[in-house]
Structure formats: C-alpha cells, structure tokens
C-alpha atoms as a PDB file:
ATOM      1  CA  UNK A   1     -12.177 -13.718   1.031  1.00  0.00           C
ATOM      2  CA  UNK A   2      -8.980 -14.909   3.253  1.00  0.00           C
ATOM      3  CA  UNK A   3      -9.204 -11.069   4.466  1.00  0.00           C
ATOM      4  CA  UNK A   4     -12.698 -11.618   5.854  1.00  0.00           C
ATOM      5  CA  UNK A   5     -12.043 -14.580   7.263  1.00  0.00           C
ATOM      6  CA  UNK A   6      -8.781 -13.543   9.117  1.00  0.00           C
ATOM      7  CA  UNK A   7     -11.294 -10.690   9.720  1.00  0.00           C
ATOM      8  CA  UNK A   8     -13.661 -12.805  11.279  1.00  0.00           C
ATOM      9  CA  UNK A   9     -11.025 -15.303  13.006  1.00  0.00           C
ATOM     10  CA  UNK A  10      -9.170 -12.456  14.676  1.00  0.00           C
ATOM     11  CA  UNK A  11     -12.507 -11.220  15.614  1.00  0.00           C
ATOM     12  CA  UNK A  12     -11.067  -7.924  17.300  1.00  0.00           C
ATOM     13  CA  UNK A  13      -8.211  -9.626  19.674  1.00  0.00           C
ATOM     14  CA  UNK A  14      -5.980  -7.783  16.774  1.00  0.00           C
ATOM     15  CA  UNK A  15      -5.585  -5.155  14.400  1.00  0.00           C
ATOM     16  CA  UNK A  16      -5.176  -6.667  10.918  1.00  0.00           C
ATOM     17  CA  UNK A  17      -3.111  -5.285   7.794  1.00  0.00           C
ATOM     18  CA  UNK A  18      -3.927  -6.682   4.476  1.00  0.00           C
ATOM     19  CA  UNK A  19      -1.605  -6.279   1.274  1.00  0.00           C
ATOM     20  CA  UNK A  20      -3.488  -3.895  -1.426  1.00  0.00           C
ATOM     21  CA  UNK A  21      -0.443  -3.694  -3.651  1.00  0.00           C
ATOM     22  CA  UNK A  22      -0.566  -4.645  -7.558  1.00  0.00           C
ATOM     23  CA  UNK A  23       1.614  -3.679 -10.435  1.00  0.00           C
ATOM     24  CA  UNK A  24      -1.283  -1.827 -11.890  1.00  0.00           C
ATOM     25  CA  UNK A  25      -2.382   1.618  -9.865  1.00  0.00           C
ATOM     26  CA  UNK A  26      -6.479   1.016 -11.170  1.00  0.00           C
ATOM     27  CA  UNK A  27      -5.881  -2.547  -9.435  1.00  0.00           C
ATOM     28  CA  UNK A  28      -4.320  -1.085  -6.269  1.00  0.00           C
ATOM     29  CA  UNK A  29      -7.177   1.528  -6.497  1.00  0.00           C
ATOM     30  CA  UNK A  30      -9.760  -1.211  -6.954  1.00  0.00           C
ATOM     31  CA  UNK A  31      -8.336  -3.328  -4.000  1.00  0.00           C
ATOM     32  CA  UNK A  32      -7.933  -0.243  -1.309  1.00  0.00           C
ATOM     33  CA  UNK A  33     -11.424   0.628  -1.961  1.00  0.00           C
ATOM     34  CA  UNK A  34     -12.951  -2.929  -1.708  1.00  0.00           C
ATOM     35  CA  UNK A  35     -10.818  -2.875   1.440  1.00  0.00           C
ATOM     36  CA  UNK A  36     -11.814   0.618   2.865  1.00  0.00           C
ATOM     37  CA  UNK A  37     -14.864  -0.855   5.408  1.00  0.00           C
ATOM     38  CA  UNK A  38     -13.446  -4.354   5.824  1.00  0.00           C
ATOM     39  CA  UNK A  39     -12.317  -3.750   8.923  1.00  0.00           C
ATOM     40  CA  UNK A  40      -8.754  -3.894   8.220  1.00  0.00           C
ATOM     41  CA  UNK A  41      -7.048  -0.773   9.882  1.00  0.00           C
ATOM     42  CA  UNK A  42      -4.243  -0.782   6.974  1.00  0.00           C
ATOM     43  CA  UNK A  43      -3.387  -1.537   3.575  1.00  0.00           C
ATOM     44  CA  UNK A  44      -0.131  -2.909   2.844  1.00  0.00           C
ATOM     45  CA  UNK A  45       0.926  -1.615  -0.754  1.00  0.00           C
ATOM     46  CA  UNK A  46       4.108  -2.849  -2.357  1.00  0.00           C
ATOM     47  CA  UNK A  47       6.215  -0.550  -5.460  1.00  0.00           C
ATOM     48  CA  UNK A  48       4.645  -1.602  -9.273  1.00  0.00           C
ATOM     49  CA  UNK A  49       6.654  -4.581  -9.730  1.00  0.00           C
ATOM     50  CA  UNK A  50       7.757  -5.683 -13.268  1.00  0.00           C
ATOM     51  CA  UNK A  51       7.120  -2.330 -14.575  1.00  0.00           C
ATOM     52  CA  UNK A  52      10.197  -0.340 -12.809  1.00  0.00           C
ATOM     53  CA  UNK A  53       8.474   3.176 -12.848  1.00  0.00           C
ATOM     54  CA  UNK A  54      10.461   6.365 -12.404  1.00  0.00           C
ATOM     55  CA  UNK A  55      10.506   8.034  -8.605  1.00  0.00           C
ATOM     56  CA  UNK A  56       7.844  10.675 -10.426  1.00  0.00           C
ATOM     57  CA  UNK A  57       5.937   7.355 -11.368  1.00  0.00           C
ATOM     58  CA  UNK A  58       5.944   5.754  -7.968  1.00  0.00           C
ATOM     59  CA  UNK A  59       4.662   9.046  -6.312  1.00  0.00           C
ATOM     60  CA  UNK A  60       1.799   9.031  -8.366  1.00  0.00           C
ATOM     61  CA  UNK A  61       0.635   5.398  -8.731  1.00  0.00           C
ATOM     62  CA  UNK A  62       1.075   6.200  -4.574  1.00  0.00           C
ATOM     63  CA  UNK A  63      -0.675   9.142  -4.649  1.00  0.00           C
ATOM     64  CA  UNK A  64      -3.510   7.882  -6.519  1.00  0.00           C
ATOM     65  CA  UNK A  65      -3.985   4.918  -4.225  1.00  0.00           C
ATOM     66  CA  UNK A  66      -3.744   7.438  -1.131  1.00  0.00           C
ATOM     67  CA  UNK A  67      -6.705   9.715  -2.701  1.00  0.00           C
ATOM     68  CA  UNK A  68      -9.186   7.095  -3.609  1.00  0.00           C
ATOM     69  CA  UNK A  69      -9.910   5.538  -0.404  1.00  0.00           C
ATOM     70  CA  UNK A  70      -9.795   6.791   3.120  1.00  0.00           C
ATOM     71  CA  UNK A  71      -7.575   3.357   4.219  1.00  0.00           C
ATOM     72  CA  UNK A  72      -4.664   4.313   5.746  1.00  0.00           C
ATOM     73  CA  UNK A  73      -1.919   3.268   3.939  1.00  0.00           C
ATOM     74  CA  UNK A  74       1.625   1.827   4.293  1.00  0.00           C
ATOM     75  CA  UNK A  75       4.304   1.463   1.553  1.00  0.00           C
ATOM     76  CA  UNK A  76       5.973  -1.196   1.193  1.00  0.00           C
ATOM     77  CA  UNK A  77       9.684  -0.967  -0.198  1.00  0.00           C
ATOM     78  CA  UNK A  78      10.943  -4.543  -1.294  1.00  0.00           C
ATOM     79  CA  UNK A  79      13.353  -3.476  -4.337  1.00  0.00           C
ATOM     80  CA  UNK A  80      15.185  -6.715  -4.136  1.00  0.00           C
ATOM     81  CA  UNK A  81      11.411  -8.295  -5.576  1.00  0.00           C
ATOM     82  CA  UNK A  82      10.176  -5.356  -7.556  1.00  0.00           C
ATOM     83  CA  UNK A  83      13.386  -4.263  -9.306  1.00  0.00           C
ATOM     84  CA  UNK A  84      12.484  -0.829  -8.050  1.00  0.00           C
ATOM     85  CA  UNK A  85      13.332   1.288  -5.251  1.00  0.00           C
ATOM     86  CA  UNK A  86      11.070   3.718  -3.158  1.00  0.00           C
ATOM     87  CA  UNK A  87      13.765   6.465  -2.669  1.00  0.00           C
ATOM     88  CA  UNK A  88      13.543   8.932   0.431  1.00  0.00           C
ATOM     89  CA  UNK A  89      13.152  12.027  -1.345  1.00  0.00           C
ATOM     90  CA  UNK A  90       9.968  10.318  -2.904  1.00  0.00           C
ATOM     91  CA  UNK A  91       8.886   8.920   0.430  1.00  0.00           C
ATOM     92  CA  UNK A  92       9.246  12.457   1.981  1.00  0.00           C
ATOM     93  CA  UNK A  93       6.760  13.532  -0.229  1.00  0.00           C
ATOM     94  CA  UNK A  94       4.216  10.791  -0.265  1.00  0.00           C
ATOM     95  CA  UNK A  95       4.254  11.562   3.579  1.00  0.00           C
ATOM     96  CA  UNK A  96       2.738  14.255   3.161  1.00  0.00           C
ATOM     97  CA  UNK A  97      -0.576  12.698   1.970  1.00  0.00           C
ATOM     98  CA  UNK A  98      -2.714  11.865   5.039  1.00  0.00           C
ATOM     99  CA  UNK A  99      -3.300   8.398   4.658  1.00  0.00           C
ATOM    100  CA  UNK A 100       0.179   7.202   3.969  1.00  0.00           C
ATOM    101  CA  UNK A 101       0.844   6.416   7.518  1.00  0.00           C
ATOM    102  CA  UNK A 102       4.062   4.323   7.362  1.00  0.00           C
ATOM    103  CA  UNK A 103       6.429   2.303   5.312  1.00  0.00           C
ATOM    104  CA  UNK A 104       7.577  -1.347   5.523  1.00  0.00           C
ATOM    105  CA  UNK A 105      11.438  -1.063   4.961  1.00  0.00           C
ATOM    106  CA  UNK A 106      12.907  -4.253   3.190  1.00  0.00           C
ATOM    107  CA  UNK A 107      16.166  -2.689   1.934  1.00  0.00           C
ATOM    108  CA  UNK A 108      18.076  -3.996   4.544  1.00  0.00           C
END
C-alpha cells in the first residue's frame, strides 16, 4: 500500500524504486511479482539476511527473483546488516541475467 500511494503521490514527476528484498527467495518472488505492473520502474532487493547463504546460494535466490518477474532488478549489497556479502565474481554473473540492471553498493 505505501508503494501505491508514493505511486500515486509522485504521480509521474519521478521514477520510483521500491525494496522487494526478504530473507526468503518465495517472499522476494512473491513481492517482485505483486510489484511487476505497479508502476515502479525497479525493485530494490537486499542479500537473505539472517540466513548467511553461500555465493552459490545468493546467485540463485537472485536468479530466481530475476526469472519470475519481468521487474528490473537491482541488488542491494548491505553486508554490514545482512552478515553476508554479495562478492564480484557472483555479481559478474548475476549480470548476466537481463533484469538485474544495477547494484546498490553499501560496502563502503
């Protein structure tokens, strides 16, 4: 709801990105594609936190996310909150999926 009515508010004088992270990749899922024709032009999706996934695991709750919904998508690194790190090696590779169209940085 506070998406649709920043949505609304903005009312096209700016493009609006909305965070569509969660911990859990069926919630991200759920949230990107509840998202998808909102009007948003991004998601914002943060790493799992609390569960500290492997680089193999972050590329695939990622990847998942990317290939159920047509948002475009931006990652959102913030290791010093999640307790896990998006490394570059995995970033090069989620890159590579259409929809991933940037990353927020927050490693300092």
């Amino acid at each position: 709801e506070v998406v649709l009515k920043t949505l609304e508010y903005a009312a096209g004088r700016i493009d609006i990105i909305a965070g569509n992270g969660a911990n859990s990749t069926a919630v991200a899922v759920s949230l990107s594609k509840r998202l998808e024709n909102s009007g948003i032009v991004a998601g914002l999706n943060v790493t799992p936190y609390y569960n500290k996934p492997t680089q193999e695991g972050l590329y695939l709750h990622f990847k998942q996310i990317a290939q159920a919904s047509k948002l475009p998508q931006i990652l959102y690194n913030v290791p010093a909150r999640t307790g896990v790190d998006l490394l570059p090696e995995t970033i090069a590779r989620l890159a590579k999926l259409d929809n991933i169209i940037g990353i927020k940085e927050a490693t300092g």
